[in-house]
C-alpha atoms as a PDB file:
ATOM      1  CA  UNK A   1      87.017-146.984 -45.816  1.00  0.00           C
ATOM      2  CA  UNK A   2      87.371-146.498 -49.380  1.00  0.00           C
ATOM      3  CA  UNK A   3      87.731-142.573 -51.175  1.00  0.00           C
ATOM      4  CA  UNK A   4      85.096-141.428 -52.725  1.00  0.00           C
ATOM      5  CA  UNK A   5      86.647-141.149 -56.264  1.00  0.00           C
ATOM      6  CA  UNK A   6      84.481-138.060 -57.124  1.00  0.00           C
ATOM      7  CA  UNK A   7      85.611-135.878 -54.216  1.00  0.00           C
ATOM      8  CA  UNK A   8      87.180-132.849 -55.685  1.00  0.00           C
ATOM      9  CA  UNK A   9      90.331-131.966 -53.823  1.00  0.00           C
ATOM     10  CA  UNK A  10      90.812-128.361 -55.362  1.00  0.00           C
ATOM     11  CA  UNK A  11      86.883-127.439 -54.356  1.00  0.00           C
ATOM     12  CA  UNK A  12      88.538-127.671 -50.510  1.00  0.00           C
ATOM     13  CA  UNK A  13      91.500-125.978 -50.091  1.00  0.00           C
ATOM     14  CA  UNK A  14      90.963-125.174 -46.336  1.00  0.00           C
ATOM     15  CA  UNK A  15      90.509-128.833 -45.903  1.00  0.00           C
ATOM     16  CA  UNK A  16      93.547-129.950 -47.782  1.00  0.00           C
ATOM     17  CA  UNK A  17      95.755-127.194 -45.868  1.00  0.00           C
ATOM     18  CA  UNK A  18      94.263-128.425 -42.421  1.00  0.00           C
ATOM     19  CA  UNK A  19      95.127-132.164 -43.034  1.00  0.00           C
ATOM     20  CA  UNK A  20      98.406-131.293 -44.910  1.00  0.00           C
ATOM     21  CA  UNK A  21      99.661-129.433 -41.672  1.00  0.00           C
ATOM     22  CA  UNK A  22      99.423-132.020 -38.987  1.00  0.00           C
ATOM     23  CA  UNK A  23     102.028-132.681 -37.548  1.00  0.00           C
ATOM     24  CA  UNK A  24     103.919-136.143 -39.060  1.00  0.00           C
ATOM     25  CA  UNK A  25     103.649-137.678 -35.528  1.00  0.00           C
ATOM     26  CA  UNK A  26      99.574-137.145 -35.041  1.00  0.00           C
ATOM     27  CA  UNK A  27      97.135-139.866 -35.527  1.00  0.00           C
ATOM     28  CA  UNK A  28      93.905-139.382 -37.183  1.00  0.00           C
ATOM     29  CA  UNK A  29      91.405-142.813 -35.487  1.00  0.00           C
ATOM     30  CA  UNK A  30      88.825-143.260 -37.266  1.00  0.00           C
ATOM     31  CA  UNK A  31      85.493-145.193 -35.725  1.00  0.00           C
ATOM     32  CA  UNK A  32      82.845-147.116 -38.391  1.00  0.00           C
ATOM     33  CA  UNK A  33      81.215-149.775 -39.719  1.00  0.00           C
ATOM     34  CA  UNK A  34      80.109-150.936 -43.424  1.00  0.00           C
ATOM     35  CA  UNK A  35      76.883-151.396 -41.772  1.00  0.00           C
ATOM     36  CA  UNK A  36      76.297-147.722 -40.611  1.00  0.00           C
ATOM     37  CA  UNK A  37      74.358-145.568 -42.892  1.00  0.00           C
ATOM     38  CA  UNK A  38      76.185-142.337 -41.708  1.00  0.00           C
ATOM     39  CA  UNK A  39      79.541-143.899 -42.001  1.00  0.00           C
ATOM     40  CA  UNK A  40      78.570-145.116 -45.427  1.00  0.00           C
ATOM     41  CA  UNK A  41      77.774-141.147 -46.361  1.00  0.00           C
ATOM     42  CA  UNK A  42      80.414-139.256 -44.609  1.00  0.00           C
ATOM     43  CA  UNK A  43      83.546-141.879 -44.928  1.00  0.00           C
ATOM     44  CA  UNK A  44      83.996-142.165 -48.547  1.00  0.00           C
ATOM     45  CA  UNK A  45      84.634-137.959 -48.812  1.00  0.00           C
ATOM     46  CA  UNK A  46      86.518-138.168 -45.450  1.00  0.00           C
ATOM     47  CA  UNK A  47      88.661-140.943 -46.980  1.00  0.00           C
ATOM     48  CA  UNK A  48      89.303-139.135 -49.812  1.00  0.00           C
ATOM     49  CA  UNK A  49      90.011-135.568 -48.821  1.00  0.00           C
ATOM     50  CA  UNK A  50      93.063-137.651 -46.262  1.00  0.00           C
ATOM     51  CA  UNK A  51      94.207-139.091 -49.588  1.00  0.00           C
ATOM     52  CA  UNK A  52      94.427-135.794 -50.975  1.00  0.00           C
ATOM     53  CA  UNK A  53      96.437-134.369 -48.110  1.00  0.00           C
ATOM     54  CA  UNK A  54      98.550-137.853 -47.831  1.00  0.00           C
ATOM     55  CA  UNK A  55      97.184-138.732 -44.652  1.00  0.00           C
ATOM     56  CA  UNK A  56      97.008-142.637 -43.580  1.00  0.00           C
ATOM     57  CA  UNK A  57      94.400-143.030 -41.231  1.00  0.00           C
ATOM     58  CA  UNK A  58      93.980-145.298 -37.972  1.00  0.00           C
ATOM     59  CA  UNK A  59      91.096-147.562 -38.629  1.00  0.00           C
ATOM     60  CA  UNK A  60      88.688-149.120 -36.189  1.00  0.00           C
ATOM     61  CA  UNK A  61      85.806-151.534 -37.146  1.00  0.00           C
ATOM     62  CA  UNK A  62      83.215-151.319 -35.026  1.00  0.00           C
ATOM     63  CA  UNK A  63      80.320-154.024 -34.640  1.00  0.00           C
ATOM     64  CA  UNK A  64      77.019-153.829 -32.595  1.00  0.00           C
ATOM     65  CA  UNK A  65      76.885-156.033 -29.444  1.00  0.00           C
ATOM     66  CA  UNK A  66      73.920-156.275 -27.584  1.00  0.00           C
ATOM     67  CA  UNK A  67      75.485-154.015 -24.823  1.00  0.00           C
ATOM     68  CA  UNK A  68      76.638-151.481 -27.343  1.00  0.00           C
ATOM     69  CA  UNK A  69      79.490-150.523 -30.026  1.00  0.00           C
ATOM     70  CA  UNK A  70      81.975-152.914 -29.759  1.00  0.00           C
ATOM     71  CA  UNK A  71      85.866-153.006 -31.444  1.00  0.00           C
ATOM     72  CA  UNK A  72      89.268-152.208 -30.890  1.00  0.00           C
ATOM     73  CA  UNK A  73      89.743-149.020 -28.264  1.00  0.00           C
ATOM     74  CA  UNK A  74      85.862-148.204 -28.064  1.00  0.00           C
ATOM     75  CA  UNK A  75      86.482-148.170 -24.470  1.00  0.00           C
ATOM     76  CA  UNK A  76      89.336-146.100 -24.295  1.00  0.00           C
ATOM     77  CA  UNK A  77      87.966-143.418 -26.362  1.00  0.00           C
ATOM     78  CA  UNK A  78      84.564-143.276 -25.218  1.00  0.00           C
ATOM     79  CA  UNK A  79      83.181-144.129 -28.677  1.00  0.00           C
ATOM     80  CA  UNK A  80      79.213-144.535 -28.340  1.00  0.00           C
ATOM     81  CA  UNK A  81      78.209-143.241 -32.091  1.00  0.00           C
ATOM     82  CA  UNK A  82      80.005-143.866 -35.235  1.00  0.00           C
ATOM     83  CA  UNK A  83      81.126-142.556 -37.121  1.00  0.00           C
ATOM     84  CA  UNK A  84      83.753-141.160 -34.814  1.00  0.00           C
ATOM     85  CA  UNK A  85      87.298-139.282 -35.812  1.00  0.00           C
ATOM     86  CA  UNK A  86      89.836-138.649 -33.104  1.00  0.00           C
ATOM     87  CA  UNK A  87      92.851-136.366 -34.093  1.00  0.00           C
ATOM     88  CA  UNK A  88      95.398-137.176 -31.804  1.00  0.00           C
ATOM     89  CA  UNK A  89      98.966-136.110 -31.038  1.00  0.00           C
ATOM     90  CA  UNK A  90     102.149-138.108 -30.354  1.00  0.00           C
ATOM     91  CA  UNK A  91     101.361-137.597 -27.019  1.00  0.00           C
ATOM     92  CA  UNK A  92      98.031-138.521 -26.773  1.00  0.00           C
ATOM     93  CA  UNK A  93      96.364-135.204 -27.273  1.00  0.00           C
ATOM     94  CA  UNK A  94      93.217-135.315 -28.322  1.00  0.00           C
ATOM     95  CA  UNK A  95      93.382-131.876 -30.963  1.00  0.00           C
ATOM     96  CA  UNK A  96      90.126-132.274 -32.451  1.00  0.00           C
ATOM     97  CA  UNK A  97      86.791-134.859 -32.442  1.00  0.00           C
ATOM     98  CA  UNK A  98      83.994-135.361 -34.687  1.00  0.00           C
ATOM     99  CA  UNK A  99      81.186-137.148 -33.813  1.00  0.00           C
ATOM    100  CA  UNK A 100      77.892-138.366 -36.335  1.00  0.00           C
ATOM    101  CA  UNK A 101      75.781-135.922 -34.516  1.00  0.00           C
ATOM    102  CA  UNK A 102      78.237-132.914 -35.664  1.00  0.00           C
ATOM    103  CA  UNK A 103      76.629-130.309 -38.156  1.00  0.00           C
ATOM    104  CA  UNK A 104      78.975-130.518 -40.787  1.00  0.00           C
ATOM    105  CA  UNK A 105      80.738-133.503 -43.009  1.00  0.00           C
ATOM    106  CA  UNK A 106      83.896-135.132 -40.973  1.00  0.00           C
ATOM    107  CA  UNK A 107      86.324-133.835 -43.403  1.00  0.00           C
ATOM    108  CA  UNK A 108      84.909-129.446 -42.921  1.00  0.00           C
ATOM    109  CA  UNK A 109      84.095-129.746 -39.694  1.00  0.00           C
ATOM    110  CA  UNK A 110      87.972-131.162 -38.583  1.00  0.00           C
ATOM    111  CA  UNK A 111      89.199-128.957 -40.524  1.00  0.00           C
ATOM    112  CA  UNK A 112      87.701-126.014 -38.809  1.00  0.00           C
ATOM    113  CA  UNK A 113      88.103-127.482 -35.812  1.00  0.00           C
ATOM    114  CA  UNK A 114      92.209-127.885 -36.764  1.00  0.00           C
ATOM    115  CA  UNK A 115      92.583-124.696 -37.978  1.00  0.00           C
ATOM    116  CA  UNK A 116      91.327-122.577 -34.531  1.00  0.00           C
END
C-alpha cells in the first residue's frame, strides 16, 4: 500500500485532523489486494493522507480462493469486499468501517465517519 505521492495533505484538513486525533492505542486494518482495481484507486490516497497524519496502518493481503476472500483475519472481521478499513480501539471497538461499496474515497468518508 504505497502513498500516492500527489495527494495534497493541506487540500484535507478535516481528514488530517480526523486521523491526527485517534487515539495512540487504535488500530486502523486495512483489507486489499494489488490485484483489486478499487484497492488500486482508493489505497494510494488512503495511504497517503495516514502518512500525513503519522498513522501506521495494519495491513492485510487478501487473495481470491475459490470459496471467497481469503488472508489473515478475513474471518474475524467479516471481510467479503476489499477494499475494507476497520478503525478499531484498544479494546476492540470497532469506531468506524469503510467498505468498497461506500460513496465516498476511504480516506473522506472515515473521516466523517470519525468525526460524528
Amino acid at each position: 500500500m504505497e502513498p500516492n505521492p500527489a495527494w495534497d495533505a493541506e487540500s484535507y484538513p478535516a481528514v488530517i485532523e480526523a486521523f491526527e486525533s485517534l487515539p495512540a492505542d487504535a488500530t486502523v486494518h486495512v483489507w486489499g489486494g494489488d490485484w483489486c482495481g478499487d484497492c488500486r484507486s482508493q489505497l494510494p490516497d488512503f495511504a497517503a493522507a495516514l502518512a500525513a497524519s503519522g498513522v501506521e496502518p495494519a495491513v492485510h493481503p487478501v487473495s481470491r480462493g475459490d470459496d471467497g476472500k481469503t488472508g489473515p483475519r478475513v474471518d474475524e472481521y467479516g471481510i467479503d469486499r476489499i477494499p475494507t478499513v476497520v478503525v478499531e480501539g484498544a479494546d476492540g471497538t470497532e469506531h468506524a468501517r469503510f467498505e468498497e461499496r461506500d460513496s465516498l474515497p476511504p480516506e473522506r468518508y472515515l473521516a466523517d465517519a470519525l468525526s460524528d
